[in-house]
C-alpha atoms as a PDB file:
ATOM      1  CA  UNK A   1     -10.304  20.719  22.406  1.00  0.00           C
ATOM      2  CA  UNK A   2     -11.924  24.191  22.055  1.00  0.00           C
ATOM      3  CA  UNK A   3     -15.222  23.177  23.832  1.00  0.00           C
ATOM      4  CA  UNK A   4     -17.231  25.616  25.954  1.00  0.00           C
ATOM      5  CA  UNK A   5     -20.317  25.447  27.372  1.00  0.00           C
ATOM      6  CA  UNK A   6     -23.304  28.026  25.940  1.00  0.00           C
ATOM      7  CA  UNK A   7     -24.446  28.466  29.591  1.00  0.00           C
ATOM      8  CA  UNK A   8     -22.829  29.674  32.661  1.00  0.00           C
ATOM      9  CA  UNK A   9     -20.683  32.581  33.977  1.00  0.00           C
ATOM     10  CA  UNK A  10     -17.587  33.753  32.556  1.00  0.00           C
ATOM     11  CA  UNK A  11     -15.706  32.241  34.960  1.00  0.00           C
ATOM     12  CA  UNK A  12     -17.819  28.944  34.834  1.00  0.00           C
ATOM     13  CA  UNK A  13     -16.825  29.044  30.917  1.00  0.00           C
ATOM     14  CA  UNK A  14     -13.272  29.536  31.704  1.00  0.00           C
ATOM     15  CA  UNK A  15     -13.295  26.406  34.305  1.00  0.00           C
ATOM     16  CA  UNK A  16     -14.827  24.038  31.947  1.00  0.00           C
ATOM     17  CA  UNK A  17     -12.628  25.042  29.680  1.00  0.00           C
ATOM     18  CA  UNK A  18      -9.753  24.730  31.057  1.00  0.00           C
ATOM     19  CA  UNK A  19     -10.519  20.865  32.061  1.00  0.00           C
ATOM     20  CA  UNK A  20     -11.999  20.047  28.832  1.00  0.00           C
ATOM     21  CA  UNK A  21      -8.083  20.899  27.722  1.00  0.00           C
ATOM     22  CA  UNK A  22      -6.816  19.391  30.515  1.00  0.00           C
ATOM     23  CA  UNK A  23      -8.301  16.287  29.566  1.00  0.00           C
ATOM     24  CA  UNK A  24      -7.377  16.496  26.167  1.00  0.00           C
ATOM     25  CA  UNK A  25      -3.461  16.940  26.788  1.00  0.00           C
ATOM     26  CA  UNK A  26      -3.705  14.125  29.425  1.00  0.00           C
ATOM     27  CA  UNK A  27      -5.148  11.274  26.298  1.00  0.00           C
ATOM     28  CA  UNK A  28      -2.562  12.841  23.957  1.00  0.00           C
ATOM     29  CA  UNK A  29       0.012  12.489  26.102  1.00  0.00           C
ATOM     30  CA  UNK A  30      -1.149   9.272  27.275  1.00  0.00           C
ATOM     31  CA  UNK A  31      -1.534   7.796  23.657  1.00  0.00           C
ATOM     32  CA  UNK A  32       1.751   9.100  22.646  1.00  0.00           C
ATOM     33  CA  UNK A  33       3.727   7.056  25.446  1.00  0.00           C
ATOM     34  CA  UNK A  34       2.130   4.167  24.290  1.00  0.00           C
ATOM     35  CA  UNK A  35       2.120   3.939  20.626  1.00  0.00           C
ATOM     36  CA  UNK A  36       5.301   6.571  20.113  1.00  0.00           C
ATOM     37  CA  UNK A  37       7.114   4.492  18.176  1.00  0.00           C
ATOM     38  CA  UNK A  38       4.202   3.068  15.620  1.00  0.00           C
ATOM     39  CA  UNK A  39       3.658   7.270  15.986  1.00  0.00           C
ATOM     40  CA  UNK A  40       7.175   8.192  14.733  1.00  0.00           C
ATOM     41  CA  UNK A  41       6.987   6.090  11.539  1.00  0.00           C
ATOM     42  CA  UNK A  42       2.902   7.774  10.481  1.00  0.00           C
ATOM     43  CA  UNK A  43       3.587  11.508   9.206  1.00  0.00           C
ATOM     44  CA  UNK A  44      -0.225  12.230  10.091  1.00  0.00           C
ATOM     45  CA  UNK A  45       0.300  11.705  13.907  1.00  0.00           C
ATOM     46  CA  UNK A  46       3.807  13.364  14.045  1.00  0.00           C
ATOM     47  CA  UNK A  47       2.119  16.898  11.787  1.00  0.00           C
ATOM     48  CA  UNK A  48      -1.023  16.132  14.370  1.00  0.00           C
ATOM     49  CA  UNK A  49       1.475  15.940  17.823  1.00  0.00           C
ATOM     50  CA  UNK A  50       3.486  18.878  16.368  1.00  0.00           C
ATOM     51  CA  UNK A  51       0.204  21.461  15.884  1.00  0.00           C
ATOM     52  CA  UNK A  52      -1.057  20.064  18.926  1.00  0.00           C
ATOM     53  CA  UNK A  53       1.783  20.849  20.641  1.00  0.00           C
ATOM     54  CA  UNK A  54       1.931  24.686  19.297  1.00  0.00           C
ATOM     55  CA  UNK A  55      -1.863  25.018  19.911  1.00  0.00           C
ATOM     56  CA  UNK A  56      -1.092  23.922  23.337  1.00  0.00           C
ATOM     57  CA  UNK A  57       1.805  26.253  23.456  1.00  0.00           C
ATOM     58  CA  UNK A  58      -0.703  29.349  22.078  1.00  0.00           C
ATOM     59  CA  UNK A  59      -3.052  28.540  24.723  1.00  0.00           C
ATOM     60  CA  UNK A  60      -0.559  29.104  27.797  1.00  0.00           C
ATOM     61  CA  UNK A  61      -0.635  32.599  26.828  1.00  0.00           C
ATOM     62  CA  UNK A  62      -4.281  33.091  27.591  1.00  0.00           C
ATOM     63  CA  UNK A  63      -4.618  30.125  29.890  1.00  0.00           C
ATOM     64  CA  UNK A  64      -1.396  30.566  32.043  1.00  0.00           C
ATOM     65  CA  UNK A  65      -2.239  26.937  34.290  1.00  0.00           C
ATOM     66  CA  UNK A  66      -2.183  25.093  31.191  1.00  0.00           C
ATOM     67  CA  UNK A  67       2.122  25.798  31.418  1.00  0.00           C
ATOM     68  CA  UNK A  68       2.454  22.818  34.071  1.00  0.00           C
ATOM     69  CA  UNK A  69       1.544  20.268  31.142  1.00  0.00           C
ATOM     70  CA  UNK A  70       3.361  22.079  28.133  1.00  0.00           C
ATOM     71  CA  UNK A  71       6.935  20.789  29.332  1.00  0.00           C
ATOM     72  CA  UNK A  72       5.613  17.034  29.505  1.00  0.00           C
ATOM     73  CA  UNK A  73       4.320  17.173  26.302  1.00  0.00           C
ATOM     74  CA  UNK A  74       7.264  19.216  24.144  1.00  0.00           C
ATOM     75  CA  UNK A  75       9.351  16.378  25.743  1.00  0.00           C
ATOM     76  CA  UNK A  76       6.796  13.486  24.447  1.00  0.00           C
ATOM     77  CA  UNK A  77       6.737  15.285  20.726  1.00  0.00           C
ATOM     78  CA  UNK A  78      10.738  15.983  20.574  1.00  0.00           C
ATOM     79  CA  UNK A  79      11.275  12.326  21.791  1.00  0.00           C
ATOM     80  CA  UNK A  80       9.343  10.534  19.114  1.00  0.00           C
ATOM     81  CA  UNK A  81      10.906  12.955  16.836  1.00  0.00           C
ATOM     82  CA  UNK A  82      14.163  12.799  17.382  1.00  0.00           C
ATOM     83  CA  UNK A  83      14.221   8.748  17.706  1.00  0.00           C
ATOM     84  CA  UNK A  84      16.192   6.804  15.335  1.00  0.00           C
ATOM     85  CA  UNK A  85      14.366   4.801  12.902  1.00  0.00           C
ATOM     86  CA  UNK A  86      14.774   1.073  12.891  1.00  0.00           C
ATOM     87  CA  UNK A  87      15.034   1.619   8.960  1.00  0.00           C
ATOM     88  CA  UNK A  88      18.344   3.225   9.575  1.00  0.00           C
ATOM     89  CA  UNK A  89      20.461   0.538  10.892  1.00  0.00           C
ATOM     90  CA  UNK A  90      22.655  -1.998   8.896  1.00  0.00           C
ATOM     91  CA  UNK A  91      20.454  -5.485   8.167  1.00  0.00           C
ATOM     92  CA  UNK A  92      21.758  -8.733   7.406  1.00  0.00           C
ATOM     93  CA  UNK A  93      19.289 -11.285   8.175  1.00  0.00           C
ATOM     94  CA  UNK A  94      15.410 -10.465   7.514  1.00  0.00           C
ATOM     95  CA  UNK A  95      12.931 -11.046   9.785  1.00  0.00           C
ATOM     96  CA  UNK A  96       9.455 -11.424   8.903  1.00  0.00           C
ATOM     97  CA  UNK A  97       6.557 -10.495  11.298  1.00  0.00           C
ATOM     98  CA  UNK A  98       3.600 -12.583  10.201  1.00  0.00           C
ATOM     99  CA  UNK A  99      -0.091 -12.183  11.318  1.00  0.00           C
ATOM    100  CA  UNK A 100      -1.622 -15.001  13.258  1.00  0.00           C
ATOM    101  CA  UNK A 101      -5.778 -15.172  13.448  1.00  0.00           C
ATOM    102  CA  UNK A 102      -6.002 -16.011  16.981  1.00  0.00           C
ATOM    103  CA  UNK A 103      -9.118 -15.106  18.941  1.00  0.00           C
ATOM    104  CA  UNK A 104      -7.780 -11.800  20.065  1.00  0.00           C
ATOM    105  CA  UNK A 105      -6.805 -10.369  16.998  1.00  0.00           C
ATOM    106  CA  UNK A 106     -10.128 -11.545  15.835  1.00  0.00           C
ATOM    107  CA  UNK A 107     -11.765  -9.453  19.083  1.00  0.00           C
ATOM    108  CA  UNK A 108      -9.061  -6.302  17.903  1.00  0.00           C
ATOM    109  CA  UNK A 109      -7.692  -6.441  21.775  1.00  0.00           C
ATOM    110  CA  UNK A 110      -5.259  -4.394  22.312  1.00  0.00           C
ATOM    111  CA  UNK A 111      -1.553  -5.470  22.493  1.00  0.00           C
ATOM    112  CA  UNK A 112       0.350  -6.472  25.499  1.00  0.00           C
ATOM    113  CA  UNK A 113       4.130  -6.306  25.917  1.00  0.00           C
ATOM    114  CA  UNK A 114       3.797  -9.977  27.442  1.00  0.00           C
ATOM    115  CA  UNK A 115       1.814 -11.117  24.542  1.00  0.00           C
ATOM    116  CA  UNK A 116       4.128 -12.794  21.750  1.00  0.00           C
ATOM    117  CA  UNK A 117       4.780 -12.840  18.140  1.00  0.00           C
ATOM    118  CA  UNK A 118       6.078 -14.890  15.534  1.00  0.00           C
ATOM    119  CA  UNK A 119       8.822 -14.331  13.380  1.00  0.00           C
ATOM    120  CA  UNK A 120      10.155 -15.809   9.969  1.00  0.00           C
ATOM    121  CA  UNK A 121      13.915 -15.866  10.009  1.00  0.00           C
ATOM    122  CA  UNK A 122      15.454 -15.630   6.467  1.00  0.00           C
ATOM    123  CA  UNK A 123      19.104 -16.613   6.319  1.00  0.00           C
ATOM    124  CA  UNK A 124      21.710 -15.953   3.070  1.00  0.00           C
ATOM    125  CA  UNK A 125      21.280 -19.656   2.064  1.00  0.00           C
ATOM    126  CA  UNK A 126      17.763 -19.626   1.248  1.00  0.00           C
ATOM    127  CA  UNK A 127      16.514 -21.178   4.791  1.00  0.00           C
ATOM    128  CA  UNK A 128      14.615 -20.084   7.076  1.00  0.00           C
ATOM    129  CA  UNK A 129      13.449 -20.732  10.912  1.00  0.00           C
ATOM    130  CA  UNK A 130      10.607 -19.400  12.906  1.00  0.00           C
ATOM    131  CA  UNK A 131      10.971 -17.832  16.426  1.00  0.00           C
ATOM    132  CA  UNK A 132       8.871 -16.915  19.037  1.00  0.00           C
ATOM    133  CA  UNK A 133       9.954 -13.207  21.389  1.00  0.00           C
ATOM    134  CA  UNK A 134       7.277 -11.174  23.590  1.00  0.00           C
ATOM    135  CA  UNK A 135       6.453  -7.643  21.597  1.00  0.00           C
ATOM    136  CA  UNK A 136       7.939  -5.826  24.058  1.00  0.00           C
ATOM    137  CA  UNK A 137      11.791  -7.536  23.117  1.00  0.00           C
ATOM    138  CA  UNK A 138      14.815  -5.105  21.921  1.00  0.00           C
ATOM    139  CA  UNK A 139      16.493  -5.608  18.768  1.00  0.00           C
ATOM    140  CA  UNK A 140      19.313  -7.542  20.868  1.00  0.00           C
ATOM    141  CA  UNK A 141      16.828  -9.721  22.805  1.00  0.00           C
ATOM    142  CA  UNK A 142      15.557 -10.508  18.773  1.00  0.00           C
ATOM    143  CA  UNK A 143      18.988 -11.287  17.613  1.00  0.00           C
ATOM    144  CA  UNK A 144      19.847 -13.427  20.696  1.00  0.00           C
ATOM    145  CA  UNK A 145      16.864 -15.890  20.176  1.00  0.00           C
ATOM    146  CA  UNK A 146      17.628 -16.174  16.659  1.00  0.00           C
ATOM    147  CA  UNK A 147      21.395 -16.765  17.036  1.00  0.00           C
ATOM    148  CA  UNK A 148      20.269 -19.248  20.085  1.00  0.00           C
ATOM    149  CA  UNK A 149      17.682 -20.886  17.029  1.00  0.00           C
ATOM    150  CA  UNK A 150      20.798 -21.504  14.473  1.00  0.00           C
ATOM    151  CA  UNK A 151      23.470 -22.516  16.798  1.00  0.00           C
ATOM    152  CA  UNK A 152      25.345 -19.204  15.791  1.00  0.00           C
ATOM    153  CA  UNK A 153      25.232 -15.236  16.572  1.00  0.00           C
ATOM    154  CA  UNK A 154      27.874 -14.718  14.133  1.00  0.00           C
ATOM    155  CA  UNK A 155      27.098 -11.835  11.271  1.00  0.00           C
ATOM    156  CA  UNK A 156      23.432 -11.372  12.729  1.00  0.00           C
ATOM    157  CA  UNK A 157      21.888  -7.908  11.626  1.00  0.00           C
ATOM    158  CA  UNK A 158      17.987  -7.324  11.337  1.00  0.00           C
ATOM    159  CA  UNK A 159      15.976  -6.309   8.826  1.00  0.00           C
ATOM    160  CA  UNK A 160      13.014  -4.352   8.574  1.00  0.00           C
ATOM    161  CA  UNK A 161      10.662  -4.975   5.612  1.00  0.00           C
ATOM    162  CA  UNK A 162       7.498  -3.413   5.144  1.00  0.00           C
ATOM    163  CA  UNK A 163       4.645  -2.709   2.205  1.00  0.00           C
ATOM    164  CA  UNK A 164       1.438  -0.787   1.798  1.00  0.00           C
ATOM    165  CA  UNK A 165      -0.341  -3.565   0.572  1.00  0.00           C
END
């Protein structure tokens, strides 16, 4: 982020720079719109986005064309802070996202909000269905398929389990 050139005039310096930070905010900004939400739930990115931010917000001082990116990314930062965790709502029924070795996870693709993934479907007495929703589906488009899969939308509430292992 702090890269300058050992050659050059002042003002050359000051140019490269200046894009060199450009850049920088640009791929921040650019990886936080798509992975904020994975983001908001890893304390490492949110303390990284936060001193990046006030770094950024230092540098506007001294670098006074830098400002025209500083509101974009305060907005980025406070957004995938201030988002409610899925961990916070009321569960009922558990869903289970389970990994599939298909060839692109083999390859380590990145993923698509078209691409799909499967879902175990615990219910109260013991059973359990499987279901099939794009990544990209809401927490309501989740709970429709799975009330269309057991005949019944009744009493539906997700929930989120995770571990470190």
């Amino acid at each position: 982020y702090h890269a300058q050139p050992s050659q050059g005039t002042e003002q050359e310096k000051m140019d490269y720079a200046l894009n060199n930070k450009r850049r920088v905010i640009r791929l921040v900004l650019q990886w936080a719109a798509l992975y904020g939400d994975l983001l908001q739930e890893d304390e490492v990115a949110m303390a990284f986005l936060e001193e990046f931010y006030v770094s950024v917000s230092d540098d506007t001082r001294m670098i006074a064309a830098l400002k025209e990116q500083l509101p974009e990314l305060e907005k980025i930062v406070k957004q995938i802070s201030e988002e409610p965790k899925a961990s916070q709502k009321k569960h009922k029924v558990l869903l289970q996202l389970f990994n599939t070795s298909d060839d692109r996870a083999q390859k380590r693709q990145p993923i698509r909000g078209s691409d799909e993934v499967l879902f175990k479907v615990y219910c109260v007495d013991q059973t359990y269905t499987t279901i099939r929703v794009p990544v990209s589906s809401s927490v309501k488009e989740v709970i429709s398929a799975v009330a269309d899969k057991l005949g019944s939308g009744e009493g539906l509430i997700i929930v989120k389990m995770s571990s470190g292992g």
